[in-house]
N, C-alpha and C. Protein backbone atom coordinates (compact mmCIF):
# COMPACT_ATOMS: atom_id res chain seq x y z
N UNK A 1 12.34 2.40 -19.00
CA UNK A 1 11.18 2.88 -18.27
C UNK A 1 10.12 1.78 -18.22
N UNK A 2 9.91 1.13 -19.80
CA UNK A 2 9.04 -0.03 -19.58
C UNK A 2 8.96 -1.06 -18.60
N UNK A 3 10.37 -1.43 -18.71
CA UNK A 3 11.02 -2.52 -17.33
C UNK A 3 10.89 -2.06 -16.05
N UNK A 4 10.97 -0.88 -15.65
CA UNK A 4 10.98 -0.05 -14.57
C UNK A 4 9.22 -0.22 -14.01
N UNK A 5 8.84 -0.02 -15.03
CA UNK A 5 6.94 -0.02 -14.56
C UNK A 5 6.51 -0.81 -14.43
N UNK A 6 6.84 -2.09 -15.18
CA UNK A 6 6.52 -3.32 -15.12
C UNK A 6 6.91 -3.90 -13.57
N UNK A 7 8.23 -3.72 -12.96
CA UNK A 7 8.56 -3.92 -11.72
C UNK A 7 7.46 -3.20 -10.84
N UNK A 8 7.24 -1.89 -10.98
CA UNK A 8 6.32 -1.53 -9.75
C UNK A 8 5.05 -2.11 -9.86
N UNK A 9 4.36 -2.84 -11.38
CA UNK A 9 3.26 -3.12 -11.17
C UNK A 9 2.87 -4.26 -10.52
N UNK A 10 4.38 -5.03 -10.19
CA UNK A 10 4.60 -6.06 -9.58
C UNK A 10 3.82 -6.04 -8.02
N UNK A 11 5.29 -4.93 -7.63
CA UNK A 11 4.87 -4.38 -6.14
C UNK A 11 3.78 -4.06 -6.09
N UNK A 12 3.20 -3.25 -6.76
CA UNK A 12 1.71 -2.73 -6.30
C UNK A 12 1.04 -3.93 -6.20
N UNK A 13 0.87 -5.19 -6.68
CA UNK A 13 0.03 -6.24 -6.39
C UNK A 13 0.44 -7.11 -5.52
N UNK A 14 1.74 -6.94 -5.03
CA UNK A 14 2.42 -7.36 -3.98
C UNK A 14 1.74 -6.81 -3.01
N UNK A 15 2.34 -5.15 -2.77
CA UNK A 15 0.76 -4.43 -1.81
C UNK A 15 -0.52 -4.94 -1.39
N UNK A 16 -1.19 -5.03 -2.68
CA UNK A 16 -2.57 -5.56 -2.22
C UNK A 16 -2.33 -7.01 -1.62
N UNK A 17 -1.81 -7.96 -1.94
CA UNK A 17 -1.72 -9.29 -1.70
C UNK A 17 -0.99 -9.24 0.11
N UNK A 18 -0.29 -8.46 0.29
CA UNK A 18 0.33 -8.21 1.57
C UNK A 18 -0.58 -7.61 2.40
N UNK A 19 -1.69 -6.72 2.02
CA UNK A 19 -2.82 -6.26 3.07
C UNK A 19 -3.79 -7.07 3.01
N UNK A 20 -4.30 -7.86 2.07
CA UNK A 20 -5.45 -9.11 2.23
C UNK A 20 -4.67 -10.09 2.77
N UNK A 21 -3.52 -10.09 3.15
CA UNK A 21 -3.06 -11.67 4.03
C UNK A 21 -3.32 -11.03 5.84
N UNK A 22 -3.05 -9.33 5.60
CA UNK A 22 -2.95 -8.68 7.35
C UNK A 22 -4.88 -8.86 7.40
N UNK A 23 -5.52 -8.74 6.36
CA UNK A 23 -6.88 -8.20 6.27
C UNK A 23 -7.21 -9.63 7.26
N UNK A 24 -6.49 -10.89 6.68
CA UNK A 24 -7.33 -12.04 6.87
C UNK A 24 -6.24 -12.52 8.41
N UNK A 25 -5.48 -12.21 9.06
CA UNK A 25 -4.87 -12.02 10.44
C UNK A 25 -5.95 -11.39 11.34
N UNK A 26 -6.26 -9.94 10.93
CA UNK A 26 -7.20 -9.45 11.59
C UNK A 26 -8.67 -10.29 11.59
N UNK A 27 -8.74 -10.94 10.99
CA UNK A 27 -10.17 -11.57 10.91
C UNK A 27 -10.24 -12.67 11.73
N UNK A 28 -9.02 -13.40 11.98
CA UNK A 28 -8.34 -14.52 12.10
C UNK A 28 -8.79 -14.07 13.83
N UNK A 29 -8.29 -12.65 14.27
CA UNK A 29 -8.18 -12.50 15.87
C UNK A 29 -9.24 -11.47 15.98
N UNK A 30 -10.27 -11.05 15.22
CA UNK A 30 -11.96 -10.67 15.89
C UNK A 30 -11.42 -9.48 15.49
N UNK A 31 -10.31 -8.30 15.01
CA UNK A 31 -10.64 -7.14 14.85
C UNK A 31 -11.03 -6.56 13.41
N UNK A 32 -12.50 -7.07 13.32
CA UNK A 32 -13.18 -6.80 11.85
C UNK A 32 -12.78 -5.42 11.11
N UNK A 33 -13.13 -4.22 12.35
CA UNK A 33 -12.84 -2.93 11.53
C UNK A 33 -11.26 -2.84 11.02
N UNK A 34 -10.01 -3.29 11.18
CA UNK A 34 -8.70 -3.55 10.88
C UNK A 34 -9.39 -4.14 9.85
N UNK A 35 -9.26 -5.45 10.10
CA UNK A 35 -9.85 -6.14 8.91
C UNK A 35 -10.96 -5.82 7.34
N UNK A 36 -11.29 -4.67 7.65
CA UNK A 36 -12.04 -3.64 6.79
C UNK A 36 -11.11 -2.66 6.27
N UNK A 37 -10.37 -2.07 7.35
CA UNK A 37 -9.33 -1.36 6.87
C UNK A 37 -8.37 -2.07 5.74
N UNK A 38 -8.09 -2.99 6.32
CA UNK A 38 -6.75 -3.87 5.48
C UNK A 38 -7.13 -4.44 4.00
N UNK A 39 -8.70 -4.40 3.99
CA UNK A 39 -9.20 -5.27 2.66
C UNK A 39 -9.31 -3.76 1.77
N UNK A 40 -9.53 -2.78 2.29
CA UNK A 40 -10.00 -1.53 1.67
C UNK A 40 -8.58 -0.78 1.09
N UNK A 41 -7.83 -1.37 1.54
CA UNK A 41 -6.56 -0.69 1.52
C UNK A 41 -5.66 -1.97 0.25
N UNK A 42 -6.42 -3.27 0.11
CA UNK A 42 -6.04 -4.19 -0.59
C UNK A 42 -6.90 -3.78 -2.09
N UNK A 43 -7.80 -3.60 -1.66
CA UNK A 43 -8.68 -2.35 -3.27
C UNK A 43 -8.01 -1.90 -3.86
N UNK A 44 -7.41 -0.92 -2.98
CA UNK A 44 -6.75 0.58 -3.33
C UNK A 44 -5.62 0.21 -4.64
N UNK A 45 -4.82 -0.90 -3.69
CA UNK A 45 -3.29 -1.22 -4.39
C UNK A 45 -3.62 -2.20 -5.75
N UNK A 46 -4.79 -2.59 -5.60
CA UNK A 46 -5.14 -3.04 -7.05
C UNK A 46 -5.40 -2.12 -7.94
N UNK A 47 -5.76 -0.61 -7.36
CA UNK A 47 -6.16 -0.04 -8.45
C UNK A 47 -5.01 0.83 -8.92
N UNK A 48 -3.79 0.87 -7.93
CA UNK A 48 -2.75 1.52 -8.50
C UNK A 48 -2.37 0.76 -9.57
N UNK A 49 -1.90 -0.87 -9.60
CA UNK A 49 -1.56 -1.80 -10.33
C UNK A 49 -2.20 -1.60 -10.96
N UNK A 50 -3.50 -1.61 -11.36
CA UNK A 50 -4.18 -0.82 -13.01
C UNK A 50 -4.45 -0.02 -13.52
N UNK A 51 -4.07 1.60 -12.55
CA UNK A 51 -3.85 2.45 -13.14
C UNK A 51 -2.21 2.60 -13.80
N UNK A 52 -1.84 2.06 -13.64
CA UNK A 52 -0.25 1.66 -14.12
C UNK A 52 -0.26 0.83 -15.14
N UNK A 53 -0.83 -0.21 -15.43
CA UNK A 53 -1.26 -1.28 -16.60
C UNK A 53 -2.10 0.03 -17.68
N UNK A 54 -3.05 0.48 -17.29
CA UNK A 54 -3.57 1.36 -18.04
C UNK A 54 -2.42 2.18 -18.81
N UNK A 55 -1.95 3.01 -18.06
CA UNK A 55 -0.36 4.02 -18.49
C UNK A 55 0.08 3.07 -19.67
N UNK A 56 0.41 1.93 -19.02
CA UNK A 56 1.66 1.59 -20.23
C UNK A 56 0.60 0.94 -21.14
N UNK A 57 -0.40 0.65 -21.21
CA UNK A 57 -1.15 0.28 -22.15
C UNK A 57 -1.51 1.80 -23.87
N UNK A 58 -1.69 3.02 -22.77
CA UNK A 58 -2.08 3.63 -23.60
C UNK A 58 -0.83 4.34 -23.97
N UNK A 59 0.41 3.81 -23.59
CA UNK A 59 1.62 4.28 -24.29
C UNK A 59 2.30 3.51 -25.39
N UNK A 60 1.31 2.44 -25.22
CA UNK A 60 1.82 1.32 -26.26
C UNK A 60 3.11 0.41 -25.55
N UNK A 61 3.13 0.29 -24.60
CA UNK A 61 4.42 -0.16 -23.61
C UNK A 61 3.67 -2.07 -23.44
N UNK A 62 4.66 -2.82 -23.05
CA UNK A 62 4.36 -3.60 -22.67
C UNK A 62 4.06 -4.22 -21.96
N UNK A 63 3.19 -4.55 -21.39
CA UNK A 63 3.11 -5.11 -19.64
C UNK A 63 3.29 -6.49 -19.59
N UNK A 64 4.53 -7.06 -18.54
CA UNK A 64 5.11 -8.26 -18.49
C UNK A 64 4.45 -8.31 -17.05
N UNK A 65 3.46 -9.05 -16.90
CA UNK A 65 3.30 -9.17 -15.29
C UNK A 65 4.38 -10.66 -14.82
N UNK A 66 4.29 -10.79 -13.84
CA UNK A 66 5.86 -11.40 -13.11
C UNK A 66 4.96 -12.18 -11.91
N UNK A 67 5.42 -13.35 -11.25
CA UNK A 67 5.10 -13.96 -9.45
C UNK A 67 4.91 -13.10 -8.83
N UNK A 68 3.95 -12.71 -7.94
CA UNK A 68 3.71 -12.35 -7.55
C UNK A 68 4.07 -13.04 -5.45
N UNK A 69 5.04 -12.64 -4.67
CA UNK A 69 5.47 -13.03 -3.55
C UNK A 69 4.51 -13.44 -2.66
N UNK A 70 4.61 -14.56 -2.04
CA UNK A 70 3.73 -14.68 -0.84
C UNK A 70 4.00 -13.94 0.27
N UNK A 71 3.04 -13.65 0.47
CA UNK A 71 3.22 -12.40 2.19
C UNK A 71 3.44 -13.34 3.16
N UNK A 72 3.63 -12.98 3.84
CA UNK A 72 3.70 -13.60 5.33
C UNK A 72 2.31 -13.80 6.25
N UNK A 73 2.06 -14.89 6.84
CA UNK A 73 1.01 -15.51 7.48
C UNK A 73 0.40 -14.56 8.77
N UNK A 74 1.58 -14.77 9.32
CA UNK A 74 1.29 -13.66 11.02
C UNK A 74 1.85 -12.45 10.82
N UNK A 75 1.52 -12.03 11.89
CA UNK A 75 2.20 -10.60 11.52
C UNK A 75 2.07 -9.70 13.32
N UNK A 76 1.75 -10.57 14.03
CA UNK A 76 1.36 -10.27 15.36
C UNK A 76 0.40 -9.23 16.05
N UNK A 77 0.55 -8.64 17.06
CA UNK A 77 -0.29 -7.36 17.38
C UNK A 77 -0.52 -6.85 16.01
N UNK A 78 -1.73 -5.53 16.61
CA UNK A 78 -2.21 -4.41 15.52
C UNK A 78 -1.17 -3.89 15.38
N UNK A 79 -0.56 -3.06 16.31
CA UNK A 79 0.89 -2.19 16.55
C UNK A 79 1.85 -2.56 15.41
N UNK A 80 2.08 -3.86 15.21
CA UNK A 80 3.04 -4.29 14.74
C UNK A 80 2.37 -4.47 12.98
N UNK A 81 1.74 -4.92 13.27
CA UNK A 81 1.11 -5.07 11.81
C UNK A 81 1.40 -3.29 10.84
N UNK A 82 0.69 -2.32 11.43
CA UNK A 82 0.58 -0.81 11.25
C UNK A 82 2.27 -0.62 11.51
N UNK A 83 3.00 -0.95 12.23
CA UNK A 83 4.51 -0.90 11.81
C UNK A 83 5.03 -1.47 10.47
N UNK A 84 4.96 -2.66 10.19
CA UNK A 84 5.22 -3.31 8.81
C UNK A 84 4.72 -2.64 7.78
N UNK A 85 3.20 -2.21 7.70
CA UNK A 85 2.29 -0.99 6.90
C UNK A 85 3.48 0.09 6.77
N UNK A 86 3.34 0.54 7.74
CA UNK A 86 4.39 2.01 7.49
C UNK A 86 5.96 1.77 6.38
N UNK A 87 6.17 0.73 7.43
CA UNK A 87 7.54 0.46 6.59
C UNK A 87 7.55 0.03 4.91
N UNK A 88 6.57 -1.03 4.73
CA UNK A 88 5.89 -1.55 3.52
C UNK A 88 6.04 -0.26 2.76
N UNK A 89 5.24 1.09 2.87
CA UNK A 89 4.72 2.16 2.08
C UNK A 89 5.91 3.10 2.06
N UNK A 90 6.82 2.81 3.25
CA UNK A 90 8.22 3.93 2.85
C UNK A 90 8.87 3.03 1.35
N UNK A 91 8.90 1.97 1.47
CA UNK A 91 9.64 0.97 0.41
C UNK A 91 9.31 1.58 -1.19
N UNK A 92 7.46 1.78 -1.24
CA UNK A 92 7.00 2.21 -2.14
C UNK A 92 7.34 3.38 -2.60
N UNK A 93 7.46 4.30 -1.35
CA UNK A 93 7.36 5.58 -2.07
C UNK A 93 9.08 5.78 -2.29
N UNK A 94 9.81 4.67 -1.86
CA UNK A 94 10.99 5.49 -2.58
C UNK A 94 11.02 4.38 -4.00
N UNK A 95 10.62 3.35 -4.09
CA UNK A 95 10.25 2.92 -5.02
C UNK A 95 9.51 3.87 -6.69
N UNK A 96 8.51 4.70 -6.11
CA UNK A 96 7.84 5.59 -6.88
C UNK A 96 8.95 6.54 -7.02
N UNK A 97 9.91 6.97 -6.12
CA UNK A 97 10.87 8.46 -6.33
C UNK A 97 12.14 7.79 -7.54
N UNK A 98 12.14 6.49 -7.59
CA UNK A 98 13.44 5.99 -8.44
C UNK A 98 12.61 5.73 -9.28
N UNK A 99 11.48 5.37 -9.90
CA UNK A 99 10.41 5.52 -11.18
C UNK A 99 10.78 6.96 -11.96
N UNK A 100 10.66 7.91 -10.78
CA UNK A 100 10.19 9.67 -11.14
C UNK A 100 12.05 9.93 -11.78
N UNK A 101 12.87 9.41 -10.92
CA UNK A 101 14.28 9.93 -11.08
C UNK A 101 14.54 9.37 -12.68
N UNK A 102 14.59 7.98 -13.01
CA UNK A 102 14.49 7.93 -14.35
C UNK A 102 14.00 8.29 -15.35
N UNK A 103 12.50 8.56 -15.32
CA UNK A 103 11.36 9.19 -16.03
C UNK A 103 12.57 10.66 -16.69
N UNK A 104 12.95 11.42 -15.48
CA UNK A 104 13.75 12.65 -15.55
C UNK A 104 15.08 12.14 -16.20
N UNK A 105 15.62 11.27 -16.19
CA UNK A 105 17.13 10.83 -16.68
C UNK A 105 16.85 10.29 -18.06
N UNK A 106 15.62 10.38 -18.65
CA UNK A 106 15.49 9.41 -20.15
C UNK A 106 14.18 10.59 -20.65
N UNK A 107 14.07 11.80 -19.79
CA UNK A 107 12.86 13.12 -20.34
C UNK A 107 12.55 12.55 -20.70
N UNK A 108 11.79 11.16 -20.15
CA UNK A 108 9.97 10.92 -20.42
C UNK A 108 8.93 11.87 -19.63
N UNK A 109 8.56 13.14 -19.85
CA UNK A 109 7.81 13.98 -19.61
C UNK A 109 6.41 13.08 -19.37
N UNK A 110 6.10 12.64 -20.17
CA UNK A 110 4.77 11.99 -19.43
C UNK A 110 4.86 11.13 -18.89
N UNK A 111 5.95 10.37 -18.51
CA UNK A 111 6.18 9.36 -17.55
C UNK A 111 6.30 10.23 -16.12
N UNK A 112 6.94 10.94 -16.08
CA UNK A 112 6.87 12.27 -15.10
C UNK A 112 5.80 12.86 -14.69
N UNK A 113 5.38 13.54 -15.40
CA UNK A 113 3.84 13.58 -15.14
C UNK A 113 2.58 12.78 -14.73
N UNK A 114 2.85 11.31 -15.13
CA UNK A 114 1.70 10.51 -14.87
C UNK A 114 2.25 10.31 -13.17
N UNK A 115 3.31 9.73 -13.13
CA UNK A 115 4.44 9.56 -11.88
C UNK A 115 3.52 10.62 -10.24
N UNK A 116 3.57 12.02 -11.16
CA UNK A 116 3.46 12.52 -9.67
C UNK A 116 1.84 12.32 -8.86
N UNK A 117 0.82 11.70 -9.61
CA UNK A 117 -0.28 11.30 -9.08
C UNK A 117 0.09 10.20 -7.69
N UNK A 118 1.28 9.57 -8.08
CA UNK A 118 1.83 8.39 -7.02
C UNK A 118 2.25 8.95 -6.46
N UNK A 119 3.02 9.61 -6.65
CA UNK A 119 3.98 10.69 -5.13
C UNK A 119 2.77 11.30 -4.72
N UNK A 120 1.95 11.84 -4.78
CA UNK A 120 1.11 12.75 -4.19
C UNK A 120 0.20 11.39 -3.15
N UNK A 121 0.20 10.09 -3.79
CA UNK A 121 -0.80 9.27 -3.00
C UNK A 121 0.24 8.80 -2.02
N UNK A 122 1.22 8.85 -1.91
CA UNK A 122 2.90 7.88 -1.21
C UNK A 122 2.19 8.97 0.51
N UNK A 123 2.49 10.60 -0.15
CA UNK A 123 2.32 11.83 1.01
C UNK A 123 1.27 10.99 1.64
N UNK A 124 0.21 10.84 1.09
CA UNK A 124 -0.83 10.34 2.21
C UNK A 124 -1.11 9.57 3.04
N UNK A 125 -0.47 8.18 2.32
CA UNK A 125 -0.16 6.67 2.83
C UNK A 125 0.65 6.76 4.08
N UNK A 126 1.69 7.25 3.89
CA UNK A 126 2.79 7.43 5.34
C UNK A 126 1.74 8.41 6.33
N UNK A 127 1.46 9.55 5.58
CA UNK A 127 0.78 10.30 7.00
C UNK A 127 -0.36 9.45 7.67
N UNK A 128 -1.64 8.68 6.49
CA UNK A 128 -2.58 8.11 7.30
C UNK A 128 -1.87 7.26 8.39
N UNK A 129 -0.64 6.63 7.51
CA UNK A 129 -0.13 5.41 8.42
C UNK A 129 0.55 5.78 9.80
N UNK A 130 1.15 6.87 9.44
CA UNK A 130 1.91 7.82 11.21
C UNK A 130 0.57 8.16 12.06
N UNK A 131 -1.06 8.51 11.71
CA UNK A 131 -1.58 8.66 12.33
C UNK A 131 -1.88 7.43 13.26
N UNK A 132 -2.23 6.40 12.48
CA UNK A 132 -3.16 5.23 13.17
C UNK A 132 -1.84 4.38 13.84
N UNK A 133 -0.47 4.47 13.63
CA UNK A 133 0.70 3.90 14.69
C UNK A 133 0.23 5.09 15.55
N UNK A 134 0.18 6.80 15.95
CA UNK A 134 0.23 7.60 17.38
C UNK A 134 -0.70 6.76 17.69
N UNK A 135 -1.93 6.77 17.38
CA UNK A 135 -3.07 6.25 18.11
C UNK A 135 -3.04 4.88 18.92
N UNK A 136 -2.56 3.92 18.42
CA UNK A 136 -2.18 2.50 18.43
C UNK A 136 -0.90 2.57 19.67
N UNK A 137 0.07 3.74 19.75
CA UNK A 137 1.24 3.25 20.42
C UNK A 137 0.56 4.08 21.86
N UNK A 138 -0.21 4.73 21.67
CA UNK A 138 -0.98 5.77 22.70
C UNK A 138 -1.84 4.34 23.72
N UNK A 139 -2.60 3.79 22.68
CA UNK A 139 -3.18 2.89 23.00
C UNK A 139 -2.63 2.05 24.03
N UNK A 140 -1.55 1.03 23.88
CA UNK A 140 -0.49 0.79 24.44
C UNK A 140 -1.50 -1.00 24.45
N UNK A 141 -1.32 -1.60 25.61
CA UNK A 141 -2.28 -2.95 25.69
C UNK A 141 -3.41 -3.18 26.23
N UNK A 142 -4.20 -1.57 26.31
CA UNK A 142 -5.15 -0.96 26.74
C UNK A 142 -6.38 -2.03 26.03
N UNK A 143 -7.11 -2.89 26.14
CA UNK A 143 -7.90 -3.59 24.90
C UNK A 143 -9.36 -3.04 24.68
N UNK A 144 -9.74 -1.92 25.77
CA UNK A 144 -10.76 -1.09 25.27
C UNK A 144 -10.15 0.25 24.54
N UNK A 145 -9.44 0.41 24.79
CA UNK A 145 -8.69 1.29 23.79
C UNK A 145 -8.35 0.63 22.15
N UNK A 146 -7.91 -0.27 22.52
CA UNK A 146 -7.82 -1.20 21.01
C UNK A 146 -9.36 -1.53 20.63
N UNK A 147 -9.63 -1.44 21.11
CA UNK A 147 -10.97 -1.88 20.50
C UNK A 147 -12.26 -0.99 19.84
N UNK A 148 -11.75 0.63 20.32
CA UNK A 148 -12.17 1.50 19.77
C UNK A 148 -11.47 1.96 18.66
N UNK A 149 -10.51 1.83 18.79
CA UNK A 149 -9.17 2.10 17.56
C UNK A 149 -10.03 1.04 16.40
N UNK A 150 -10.08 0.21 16.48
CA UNK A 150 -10.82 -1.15 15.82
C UNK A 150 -12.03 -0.94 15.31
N UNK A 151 -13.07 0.41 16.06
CA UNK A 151 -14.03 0.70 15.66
C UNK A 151 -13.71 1.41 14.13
N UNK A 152 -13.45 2.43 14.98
CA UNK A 152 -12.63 3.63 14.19
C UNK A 152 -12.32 2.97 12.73
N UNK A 153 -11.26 2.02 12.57
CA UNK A 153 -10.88 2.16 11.14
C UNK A 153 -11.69 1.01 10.22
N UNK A 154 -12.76 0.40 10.88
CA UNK A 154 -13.86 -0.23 10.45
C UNK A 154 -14.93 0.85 9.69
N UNK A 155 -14.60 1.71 9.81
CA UNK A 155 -15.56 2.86 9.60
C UNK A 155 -14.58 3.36 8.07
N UNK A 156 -14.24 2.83 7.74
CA UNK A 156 -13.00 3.43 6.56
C UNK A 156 -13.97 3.43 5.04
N UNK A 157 -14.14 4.33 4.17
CA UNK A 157 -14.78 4.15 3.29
C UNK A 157 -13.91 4.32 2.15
N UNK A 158 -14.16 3.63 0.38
CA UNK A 158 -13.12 3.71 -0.27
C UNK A 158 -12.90 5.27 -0.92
């Protein structure tokens, strides 16, 4: 289980490091509110990564942090970016469901328990993320349409 957590605390800073590289794309091509979105969303995954360091801290577990991957530079359109997002967060949450499946195969009950705070945040991540791809594919290469979309998630608070 230790080894197991230690891997996701990986990913989770992988996460953040993968939305501050889209944060700084968007900045790169003028759409600040993306770019607000993407840094706010680079917060977030730091704080999973230490609410997870925390866990195994107060379990007495060890935390081996590991390299952390370089993201990728471009990432093209918004569309596409919020595609990679989506896909990125399916990775996680089945990532989090093979955490939960062992937790259950070695009855670590409080590994289980701490576990479903992440599944419950995974539900949200995909839905925010299915919302802002309808909006975005609705959008189409509309650039006042993108550009309100742009308002919109500039407006994102943590």
């Amino acid at each position: 289980m230790e080894k197991a957590i230690n891997q996701q605390i990986n990913r989770e800073f992988y996460s953040a490091y993968l939305y501050l590289a889209m944060a700084q794309e968007c900045e790169s091509i003028g759409l600040k509110g993306s770019a607000k979105w993407f840094t706010l969303q680079y917060h977030e995954e730091i704080s999973h990564g230490m609410k997870m360091i925390d866990y195994m801290n107060d379990q007495g577990a060890r935390v081996v942090l590991d390299a952390i991957e370089k993201p990728p530079v471009k990432f093209g359109p918004l569309v596409t970016m919020f595609e990679k997002t989506a896909e990125h967060e399916r990775f996680v949450t089945k990532s989090i469901y093979s955490l939960v499946d062992l937790a259950i195969k070695e009855k670590d009950y409080a590994t289980q328990e701490f576990l479903q705070w992440f599944v419950k945040e995974q539900v949200e991540e995909e839905s925010t993320d299915a919302d802002i791809l309808a909006r975005l594919r609705l959008a189409g290469d509309r650039g006042n349409a993108l550009l309100m979309i742009d308002s919109q998630l500039g407006k994102r608070t943590e």
